[in-house]
PDB file of N, CA and C in Angstrom:
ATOM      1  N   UNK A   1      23.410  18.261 -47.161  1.00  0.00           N
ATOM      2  CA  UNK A   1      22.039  18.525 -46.805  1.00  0.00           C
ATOM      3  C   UNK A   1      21.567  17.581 -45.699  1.00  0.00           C
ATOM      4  N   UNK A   2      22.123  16.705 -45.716  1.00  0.00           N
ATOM      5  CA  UNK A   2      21.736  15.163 -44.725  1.00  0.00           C
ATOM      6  C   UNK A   2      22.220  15.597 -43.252  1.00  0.00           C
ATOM      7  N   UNK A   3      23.728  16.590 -43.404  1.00  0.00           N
ATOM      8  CA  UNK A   3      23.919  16.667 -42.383  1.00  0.00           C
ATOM      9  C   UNK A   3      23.261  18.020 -41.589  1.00  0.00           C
ATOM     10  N   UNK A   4      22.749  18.937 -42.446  1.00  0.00           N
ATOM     11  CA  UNK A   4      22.040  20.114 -41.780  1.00  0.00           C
ATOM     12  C   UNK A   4      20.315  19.358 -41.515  1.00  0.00           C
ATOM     13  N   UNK A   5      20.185  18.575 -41.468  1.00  0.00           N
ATOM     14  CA  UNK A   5      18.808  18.063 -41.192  1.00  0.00           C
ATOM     15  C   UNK A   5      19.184  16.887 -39.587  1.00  0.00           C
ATOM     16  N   UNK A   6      20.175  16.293 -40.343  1.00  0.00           N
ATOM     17  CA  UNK A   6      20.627  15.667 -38.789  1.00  0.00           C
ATOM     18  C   UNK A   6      20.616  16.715 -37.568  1.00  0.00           C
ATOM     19  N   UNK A   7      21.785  17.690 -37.785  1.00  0.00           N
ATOM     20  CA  UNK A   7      21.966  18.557 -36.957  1.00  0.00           C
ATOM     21  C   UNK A   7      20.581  19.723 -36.542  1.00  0.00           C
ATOM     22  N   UNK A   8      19.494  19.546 -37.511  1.00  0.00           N
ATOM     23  CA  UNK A   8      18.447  20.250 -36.586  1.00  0.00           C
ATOM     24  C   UNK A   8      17.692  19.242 -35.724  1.00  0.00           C
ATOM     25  N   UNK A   9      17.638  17.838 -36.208  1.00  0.00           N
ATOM     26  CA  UNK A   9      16.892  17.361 -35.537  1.00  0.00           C
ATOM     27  C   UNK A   9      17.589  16.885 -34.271  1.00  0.00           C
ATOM     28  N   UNK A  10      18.604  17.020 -34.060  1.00  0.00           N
ATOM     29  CA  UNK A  10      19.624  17.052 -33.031  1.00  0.00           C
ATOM     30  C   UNK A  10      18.999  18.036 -32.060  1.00  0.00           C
ATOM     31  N   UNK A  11      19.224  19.247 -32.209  1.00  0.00           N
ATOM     32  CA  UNK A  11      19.194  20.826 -31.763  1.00  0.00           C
ATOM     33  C   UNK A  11      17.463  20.790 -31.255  1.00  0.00           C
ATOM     34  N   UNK A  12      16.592  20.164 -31.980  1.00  0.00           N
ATOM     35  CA  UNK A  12      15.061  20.579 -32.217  1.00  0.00           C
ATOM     36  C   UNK A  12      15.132  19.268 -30.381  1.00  0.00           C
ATOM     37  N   UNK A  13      15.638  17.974 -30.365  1.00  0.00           N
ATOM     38  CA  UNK A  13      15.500  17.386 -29.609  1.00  0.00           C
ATOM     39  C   UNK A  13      15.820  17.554 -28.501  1.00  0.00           C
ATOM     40  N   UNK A  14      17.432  17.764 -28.365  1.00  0.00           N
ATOM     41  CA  UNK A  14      17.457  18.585 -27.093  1.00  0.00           C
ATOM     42  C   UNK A  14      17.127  19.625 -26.482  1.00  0.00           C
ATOM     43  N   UNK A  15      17.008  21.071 -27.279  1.00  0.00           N
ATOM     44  CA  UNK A  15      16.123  22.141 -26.885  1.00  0.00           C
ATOM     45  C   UNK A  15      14.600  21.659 -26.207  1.00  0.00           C
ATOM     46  N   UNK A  16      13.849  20.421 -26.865  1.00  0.00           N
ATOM     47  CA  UNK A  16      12.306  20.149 -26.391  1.00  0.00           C
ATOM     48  C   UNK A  16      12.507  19.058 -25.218  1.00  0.00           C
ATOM     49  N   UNK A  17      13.678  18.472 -25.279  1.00  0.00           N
ATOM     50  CA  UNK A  17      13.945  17.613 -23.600  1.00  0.00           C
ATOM     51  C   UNK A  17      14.516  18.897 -22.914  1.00  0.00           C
ATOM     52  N   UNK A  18      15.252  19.764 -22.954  1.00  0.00           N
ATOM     53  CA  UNK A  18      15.227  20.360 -21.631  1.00  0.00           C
ATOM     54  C   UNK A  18      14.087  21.832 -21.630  1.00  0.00           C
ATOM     55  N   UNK A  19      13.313  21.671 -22.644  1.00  0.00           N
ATOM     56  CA  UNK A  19      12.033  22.111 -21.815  1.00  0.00           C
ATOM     57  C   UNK A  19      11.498  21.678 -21.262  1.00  0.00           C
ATOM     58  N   UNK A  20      11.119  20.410 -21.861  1.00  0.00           N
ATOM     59  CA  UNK A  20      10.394  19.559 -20.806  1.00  0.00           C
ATOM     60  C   UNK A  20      10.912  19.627 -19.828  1.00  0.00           C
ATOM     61  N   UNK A  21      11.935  19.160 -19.584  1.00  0.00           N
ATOM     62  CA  UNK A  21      12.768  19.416 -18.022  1.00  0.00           C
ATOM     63  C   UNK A  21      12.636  20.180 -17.131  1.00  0.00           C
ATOM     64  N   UNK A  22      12.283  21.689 -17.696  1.00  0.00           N
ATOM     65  CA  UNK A  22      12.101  22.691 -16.628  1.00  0.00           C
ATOM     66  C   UNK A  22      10.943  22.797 -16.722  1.00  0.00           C
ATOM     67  N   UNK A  23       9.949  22.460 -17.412  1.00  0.00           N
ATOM     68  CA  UNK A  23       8.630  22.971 -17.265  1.00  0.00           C
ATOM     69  C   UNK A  23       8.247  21.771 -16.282  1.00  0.00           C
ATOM     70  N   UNK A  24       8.763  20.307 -16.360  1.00  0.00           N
ATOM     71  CA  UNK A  24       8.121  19.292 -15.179  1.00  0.00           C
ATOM     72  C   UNK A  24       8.783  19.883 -13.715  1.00  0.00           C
ATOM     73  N   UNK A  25       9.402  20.768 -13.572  1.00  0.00           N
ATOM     74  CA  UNK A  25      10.606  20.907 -12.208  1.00  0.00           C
ATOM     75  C   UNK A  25      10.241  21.947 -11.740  1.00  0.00           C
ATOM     76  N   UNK A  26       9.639  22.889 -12.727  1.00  0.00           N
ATOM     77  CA  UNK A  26       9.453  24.473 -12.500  1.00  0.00           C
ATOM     78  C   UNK A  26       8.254  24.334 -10.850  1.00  0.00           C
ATOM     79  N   UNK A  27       7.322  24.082 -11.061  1.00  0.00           N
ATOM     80  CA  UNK A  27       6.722  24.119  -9.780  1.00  0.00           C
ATOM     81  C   UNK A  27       6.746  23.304  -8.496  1.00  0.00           C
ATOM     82  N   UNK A  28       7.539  22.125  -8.333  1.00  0.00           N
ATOM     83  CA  UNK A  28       7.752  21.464  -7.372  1.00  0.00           C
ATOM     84  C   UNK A  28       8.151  22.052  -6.292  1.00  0.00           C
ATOM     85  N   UNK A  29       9.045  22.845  -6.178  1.00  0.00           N
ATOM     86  CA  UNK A  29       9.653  23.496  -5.097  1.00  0.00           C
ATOM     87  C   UNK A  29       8.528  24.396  -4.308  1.00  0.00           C
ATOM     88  N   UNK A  30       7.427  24.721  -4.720  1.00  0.00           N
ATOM     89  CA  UNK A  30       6.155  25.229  -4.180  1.00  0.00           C
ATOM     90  C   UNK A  30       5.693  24.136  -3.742  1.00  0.00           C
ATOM     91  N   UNK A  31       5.050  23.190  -4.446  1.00  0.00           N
ATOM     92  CA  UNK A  31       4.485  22.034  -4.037  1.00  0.00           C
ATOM     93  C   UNK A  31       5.092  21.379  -2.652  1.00  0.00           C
ATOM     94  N   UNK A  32       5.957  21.358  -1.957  1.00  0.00           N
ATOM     95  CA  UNK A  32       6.452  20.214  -0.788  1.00  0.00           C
ATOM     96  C   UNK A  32       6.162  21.203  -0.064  1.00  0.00           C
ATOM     97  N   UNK A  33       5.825  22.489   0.286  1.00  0.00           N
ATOM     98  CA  UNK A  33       5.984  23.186   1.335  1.00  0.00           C
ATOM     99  C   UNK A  33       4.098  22.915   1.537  1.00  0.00           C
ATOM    100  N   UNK A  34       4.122  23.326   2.804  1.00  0.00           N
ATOM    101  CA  UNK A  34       2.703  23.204   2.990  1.00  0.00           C
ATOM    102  C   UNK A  34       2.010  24.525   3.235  1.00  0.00           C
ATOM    103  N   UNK A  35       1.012  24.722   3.531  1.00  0.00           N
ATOM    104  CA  UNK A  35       0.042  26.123   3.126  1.00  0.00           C
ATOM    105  C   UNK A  35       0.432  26.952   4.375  1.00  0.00           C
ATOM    106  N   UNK A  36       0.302  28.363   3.899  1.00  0.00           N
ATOM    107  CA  UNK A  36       0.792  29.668   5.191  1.00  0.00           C
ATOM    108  C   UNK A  36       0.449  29.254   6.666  1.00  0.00           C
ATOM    109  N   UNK A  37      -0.999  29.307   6.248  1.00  0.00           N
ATOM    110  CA  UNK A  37      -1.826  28.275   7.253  1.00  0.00           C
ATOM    111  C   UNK A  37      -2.197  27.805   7.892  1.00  0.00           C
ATOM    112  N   UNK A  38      -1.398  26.527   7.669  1.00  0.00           N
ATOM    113  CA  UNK A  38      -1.109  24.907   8.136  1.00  0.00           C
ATOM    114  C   UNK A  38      -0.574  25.229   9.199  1.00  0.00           C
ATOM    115  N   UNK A  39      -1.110  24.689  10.680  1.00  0.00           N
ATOM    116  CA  UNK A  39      -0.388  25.143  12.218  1.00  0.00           C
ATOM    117  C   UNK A  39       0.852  23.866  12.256  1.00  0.00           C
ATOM    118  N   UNK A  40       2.000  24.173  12.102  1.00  0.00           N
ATOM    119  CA  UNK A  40       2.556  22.843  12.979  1.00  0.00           C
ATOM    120  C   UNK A  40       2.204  21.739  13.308  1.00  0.00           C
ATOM    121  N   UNK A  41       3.158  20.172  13.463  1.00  0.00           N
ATOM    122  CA  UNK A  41       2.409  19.693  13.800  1.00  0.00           C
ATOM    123  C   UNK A  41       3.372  19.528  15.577  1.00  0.00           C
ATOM    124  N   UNK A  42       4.262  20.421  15.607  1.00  0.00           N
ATOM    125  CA  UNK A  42       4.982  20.639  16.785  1.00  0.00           C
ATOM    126  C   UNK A  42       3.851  21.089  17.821  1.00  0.00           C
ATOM    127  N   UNK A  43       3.176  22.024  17.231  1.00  0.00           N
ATOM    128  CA  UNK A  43       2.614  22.907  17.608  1.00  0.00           C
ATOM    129  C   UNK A  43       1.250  22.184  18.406  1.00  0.00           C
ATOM    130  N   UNK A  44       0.704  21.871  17.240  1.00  0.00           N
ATOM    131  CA  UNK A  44      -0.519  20.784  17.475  1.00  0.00           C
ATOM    132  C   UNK A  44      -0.514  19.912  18.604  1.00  0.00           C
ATOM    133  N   UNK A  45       0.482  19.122  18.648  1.00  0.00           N
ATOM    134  CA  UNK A  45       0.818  18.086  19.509  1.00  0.00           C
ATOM    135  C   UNK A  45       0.903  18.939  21.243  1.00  0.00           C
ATOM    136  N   UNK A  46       1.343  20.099  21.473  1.00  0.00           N
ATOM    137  CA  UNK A  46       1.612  20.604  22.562  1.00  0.00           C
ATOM    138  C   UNK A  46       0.008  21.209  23.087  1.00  0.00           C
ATOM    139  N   UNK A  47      -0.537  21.506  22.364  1.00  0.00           N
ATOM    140  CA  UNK A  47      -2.285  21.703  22.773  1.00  0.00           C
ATOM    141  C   UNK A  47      -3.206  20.657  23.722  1.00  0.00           C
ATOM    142  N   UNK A  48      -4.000  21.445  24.203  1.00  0.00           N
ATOM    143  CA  UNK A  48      -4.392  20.342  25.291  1.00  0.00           C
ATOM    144  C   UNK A  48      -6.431  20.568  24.427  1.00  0.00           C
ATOM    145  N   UNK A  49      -6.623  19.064  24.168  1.00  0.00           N
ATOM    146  CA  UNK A  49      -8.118  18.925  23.910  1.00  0.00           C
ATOM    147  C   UNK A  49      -8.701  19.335  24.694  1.00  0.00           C
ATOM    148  N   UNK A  50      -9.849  20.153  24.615  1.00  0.00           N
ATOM    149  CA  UNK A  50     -10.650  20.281  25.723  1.00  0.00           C
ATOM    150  C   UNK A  50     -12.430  19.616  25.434  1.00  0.00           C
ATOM    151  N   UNK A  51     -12.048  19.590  23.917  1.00  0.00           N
ATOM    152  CA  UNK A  51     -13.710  19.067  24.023  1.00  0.00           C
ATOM    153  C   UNK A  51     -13.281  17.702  23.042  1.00  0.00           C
ATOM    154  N   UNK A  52     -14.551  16.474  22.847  1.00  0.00           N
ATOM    155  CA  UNK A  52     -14.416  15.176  22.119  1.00  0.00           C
ATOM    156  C   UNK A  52     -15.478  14.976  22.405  1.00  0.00           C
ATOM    157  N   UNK A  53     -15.746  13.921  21.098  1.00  0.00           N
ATOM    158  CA  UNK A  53     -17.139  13.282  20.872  1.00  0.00           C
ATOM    159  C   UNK A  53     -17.145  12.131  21.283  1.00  0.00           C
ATOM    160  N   UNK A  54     -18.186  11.764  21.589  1.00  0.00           N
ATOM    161  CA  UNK A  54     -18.533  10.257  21.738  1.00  0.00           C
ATOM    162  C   UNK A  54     -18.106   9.038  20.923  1.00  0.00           C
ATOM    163  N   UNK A  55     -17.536   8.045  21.325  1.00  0.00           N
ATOM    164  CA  UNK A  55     -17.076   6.705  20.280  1.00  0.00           C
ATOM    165  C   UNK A  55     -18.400   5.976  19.722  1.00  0.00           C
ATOM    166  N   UNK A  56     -19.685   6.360  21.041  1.00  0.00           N
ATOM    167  CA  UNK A  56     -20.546   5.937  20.145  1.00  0.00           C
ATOM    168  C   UNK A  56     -21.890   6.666  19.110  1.00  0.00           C
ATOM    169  N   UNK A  57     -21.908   7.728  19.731  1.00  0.00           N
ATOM    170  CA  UNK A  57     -23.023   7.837  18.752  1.00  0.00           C
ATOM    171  C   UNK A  57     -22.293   9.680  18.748  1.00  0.00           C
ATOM    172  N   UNK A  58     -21.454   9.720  18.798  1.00  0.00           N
ATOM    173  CA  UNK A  58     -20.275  11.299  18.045  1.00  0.00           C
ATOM    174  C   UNK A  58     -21.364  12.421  18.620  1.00  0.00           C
ATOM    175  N   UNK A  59     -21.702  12.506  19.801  1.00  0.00           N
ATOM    176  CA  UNK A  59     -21.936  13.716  20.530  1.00  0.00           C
ATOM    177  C   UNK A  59     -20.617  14.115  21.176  1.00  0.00           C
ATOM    178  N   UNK A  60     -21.015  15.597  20.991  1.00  0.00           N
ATOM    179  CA  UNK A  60     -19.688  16.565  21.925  1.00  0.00           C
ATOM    180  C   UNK A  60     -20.286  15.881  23.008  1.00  0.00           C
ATOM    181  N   UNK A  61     -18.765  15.499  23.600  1.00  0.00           N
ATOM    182  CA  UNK A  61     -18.929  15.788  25.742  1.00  0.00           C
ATOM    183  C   UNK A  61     -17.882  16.561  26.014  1.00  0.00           C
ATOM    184  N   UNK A  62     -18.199  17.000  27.326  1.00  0.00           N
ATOM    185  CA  UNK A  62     -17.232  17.884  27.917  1.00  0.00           C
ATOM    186  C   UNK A  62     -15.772  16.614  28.554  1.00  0.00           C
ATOM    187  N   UNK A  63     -14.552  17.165  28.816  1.00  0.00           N
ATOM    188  CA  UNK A  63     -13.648  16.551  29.916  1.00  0.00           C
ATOM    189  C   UNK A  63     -13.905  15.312  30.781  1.00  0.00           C
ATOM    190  N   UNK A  64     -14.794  15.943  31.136  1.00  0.00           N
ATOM    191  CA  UNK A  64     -15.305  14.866  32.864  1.00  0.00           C
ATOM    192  C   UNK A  64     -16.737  13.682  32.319  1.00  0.00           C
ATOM    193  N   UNK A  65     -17.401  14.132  30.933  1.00  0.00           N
ATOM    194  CA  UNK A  65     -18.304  13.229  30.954  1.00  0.00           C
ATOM    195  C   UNK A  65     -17.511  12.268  29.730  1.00  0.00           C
ATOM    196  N   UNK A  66     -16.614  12.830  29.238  1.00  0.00           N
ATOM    197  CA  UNK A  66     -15.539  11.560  28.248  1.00  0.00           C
ATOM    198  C   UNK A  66     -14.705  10.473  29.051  1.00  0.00           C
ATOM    199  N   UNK A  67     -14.115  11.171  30.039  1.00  0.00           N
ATOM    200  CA  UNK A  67     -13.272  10.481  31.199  1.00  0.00           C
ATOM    201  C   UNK A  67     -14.728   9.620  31.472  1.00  0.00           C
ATOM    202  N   UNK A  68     -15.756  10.074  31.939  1.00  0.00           N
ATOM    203  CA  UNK A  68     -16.440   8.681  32.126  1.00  0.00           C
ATOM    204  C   UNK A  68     -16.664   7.767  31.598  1.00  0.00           C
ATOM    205  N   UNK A  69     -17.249   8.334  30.216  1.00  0.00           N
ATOM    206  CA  UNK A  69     -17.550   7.134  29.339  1.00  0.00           C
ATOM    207  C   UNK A  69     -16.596   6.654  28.804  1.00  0.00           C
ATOM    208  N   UNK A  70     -15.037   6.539  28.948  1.00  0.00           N
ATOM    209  CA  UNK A  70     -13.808   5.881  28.587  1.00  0.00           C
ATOM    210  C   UNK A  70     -13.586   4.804  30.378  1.00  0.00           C
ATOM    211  N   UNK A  71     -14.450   5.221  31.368  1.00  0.00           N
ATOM    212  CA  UNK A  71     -14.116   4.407  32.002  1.00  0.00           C
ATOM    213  C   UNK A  71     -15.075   3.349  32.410  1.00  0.00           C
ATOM    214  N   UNK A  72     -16.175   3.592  31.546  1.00  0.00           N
ATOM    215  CA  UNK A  72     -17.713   3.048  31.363  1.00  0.00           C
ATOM    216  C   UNK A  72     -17.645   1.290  30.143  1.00  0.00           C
ATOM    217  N   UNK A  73     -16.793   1.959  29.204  1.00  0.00           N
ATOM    218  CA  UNK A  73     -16.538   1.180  28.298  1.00  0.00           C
ATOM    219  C   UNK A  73     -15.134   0.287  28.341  1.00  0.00           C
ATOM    220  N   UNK A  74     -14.628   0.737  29.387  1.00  0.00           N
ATOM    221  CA  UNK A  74     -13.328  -0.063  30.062  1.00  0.00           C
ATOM    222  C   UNK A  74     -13.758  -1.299  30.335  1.00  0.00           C
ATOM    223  N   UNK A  75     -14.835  -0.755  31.880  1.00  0.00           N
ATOM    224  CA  UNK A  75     -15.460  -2.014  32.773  1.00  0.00           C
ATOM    225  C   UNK A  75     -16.987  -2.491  31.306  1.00  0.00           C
ATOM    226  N   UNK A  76     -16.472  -3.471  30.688  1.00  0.00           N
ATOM    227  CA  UNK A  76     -17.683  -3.495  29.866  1.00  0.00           C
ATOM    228  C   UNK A  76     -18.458  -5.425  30.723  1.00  0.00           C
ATOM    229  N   UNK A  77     -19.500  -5.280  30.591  1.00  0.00           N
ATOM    230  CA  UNK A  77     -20.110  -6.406  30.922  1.00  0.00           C
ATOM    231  C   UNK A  77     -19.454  -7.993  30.581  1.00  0.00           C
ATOM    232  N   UNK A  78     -19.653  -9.057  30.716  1.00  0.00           N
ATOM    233  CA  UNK A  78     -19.530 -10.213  30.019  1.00  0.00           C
ATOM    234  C   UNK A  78     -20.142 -10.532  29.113  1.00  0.00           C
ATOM    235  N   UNK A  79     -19.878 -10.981  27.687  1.00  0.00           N
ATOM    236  CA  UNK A  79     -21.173 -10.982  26.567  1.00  0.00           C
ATOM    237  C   UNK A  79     -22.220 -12.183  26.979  1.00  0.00           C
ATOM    238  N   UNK A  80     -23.037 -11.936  26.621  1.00  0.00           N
ATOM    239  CA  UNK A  80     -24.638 -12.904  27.473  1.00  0.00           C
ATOM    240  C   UNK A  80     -24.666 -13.662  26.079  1.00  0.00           C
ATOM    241  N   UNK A  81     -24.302 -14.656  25.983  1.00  0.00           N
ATOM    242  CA  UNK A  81     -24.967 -15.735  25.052  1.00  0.00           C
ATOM    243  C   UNK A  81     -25.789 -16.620  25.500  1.00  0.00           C
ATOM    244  N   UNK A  82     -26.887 -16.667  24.601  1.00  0.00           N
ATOM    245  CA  UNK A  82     -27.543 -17.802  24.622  1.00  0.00           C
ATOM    246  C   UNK A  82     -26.894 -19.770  25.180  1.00  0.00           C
ATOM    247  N   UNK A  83     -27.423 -20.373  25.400  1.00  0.00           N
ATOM    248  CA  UNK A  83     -27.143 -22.111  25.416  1.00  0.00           C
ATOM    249  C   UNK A  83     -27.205 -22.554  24.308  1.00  0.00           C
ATOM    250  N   UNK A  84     -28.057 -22.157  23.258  1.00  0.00           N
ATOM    251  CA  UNK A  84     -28.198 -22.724  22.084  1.00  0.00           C
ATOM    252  C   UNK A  84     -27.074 -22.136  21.408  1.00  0.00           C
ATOM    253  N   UNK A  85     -26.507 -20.849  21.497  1.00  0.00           N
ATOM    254  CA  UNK A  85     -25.315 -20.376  20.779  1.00  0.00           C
ATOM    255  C   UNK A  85     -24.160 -20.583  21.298  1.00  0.00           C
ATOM    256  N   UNK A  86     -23.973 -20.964  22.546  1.00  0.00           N
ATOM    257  CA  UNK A  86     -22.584 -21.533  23.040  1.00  0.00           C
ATOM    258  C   UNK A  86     -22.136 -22.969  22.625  1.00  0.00           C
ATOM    259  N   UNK A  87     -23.557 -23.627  22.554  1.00  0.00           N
ATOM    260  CA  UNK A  87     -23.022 -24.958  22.038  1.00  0.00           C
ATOM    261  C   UNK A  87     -22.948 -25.184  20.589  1.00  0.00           C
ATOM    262  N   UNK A  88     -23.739 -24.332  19.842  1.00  0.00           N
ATOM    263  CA  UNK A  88     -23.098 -24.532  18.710  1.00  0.00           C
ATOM    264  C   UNK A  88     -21.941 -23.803  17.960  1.00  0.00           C
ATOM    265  N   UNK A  89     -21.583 -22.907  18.382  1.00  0.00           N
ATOM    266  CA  UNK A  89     -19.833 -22.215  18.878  1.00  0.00           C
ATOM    267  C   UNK A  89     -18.955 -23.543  19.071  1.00  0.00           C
ATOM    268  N   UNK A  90     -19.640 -23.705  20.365  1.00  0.00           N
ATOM    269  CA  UNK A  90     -18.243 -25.238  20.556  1.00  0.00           C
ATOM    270  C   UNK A  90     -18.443 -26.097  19.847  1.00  0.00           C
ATOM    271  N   UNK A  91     -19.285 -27.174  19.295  1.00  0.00           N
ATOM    272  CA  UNK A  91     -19.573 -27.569  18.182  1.00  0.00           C
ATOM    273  C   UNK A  91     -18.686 -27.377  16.667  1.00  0.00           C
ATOM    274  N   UNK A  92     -18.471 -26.108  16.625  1.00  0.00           N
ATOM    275  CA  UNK A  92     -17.903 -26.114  15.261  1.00  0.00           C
ATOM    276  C   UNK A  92     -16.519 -25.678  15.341  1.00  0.00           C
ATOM    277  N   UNK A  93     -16.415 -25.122  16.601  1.00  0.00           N
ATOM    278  CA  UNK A  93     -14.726 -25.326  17.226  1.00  0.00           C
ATOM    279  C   UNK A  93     -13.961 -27.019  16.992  1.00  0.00           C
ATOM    280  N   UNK A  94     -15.323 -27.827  17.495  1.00  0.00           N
ATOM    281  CA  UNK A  94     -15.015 -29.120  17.671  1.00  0.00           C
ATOM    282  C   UNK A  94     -14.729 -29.808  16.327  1.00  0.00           C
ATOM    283  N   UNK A  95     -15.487 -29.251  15.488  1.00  0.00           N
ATOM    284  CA  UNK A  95     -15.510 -29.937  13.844  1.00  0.00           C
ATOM    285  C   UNK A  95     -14.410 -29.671  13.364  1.00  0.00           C
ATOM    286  N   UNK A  96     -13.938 -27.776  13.526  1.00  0.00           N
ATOM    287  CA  UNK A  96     -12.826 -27.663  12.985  1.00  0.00           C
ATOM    288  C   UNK A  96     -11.726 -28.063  13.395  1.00  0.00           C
ATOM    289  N   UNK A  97     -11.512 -28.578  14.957  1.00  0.00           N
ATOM    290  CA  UNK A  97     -10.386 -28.948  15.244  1.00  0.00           C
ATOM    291  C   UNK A  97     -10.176 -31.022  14.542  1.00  0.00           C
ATOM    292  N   UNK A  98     -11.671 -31.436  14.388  1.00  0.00           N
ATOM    293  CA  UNK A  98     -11.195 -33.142  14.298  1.00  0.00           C
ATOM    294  C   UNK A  98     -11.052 -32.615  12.650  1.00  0.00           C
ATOM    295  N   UNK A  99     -11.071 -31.545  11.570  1.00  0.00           N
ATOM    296  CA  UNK A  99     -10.968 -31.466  10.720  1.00  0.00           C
ATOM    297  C   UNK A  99      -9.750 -31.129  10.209  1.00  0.00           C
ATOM    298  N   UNK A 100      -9.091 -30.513  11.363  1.00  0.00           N
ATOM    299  CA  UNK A 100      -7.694 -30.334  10.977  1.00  0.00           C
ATOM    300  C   UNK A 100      -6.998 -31.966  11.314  1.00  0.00           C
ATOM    301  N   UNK A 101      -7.297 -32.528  12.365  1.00  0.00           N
ATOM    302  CA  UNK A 101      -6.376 -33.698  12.554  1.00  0.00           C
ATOM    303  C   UNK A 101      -6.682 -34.803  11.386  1.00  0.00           C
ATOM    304  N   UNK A 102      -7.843 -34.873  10.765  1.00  0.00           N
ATOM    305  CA  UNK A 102      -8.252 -35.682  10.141  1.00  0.00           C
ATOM    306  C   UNK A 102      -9.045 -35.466   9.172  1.00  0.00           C
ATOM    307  N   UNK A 103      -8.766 -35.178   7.752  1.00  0.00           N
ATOM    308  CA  UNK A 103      -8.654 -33.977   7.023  1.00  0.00           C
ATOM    309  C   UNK A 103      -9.975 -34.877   6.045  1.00  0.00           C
ATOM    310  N   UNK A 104      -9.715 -36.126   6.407  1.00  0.00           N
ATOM    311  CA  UNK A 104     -10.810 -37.153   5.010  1.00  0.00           C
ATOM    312  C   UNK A 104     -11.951 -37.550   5.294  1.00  0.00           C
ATOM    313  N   UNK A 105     -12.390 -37.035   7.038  1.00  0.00           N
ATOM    314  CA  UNK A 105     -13.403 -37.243   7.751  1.00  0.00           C
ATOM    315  C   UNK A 105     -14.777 -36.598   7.163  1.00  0.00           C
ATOM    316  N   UNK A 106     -15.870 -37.018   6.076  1.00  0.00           N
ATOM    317  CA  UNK A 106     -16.957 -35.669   5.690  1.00  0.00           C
ATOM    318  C   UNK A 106     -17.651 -34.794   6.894  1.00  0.00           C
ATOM    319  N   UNK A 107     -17.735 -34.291   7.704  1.00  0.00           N
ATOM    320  CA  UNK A 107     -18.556 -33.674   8.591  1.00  0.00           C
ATOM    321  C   UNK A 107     -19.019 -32.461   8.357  1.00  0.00           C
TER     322      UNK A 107
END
């Protein structure tokens, strides 16, 4: 009797691991493919943009007014700081550098 109970629970175990087996496997092979759809990305890549938004405030421009403002934001100004903010910039450049050489200094 010991051994017809072994032998189902034998039979009961492997029959429910290789269901499991095919029921985790059964749909994958759908899954990696991508949707009817989905254009290439061969495809994609060979297209030429014709319209883009702004980097700054995401208005459509056309061709010729993106080419500008990519060559607008190229040539960009020098940043205008203050005197009071340059020196205290260098200032704490200055602290952190005598703080690295001289680590026991309080400043």
């Amino acid at each position: 009797m010991k051994i017809t109970k072994k032998i189902f629970l034998g039979i009961l175990t492997l029959s429910t691991s290789i269901f499991i087996w095919l029921t985790s496997t059964w749909g994958q092979g759908l899954v990696a493919l991508p949707p009817p759809e989905d254009i290439p990305e061969e495809i994609l890549r060979t297209q030429i943009i014709i319209d883009a938004r702004s980097p700054l405030d995401g208005k459509p421009l056309n061709p010729a007014e993106y080419a500008e403002l990519q060559e607008q934001l190229q040539i960009s100004p020098p940043p205008k700081l203050s005197a009071d903010v340059r020196q205290t910039i260098y200032l704490i450049r200055l602290r952190k550098a005598l703080l690295q050489i001289f680590p026991f200094l309080d400043i």
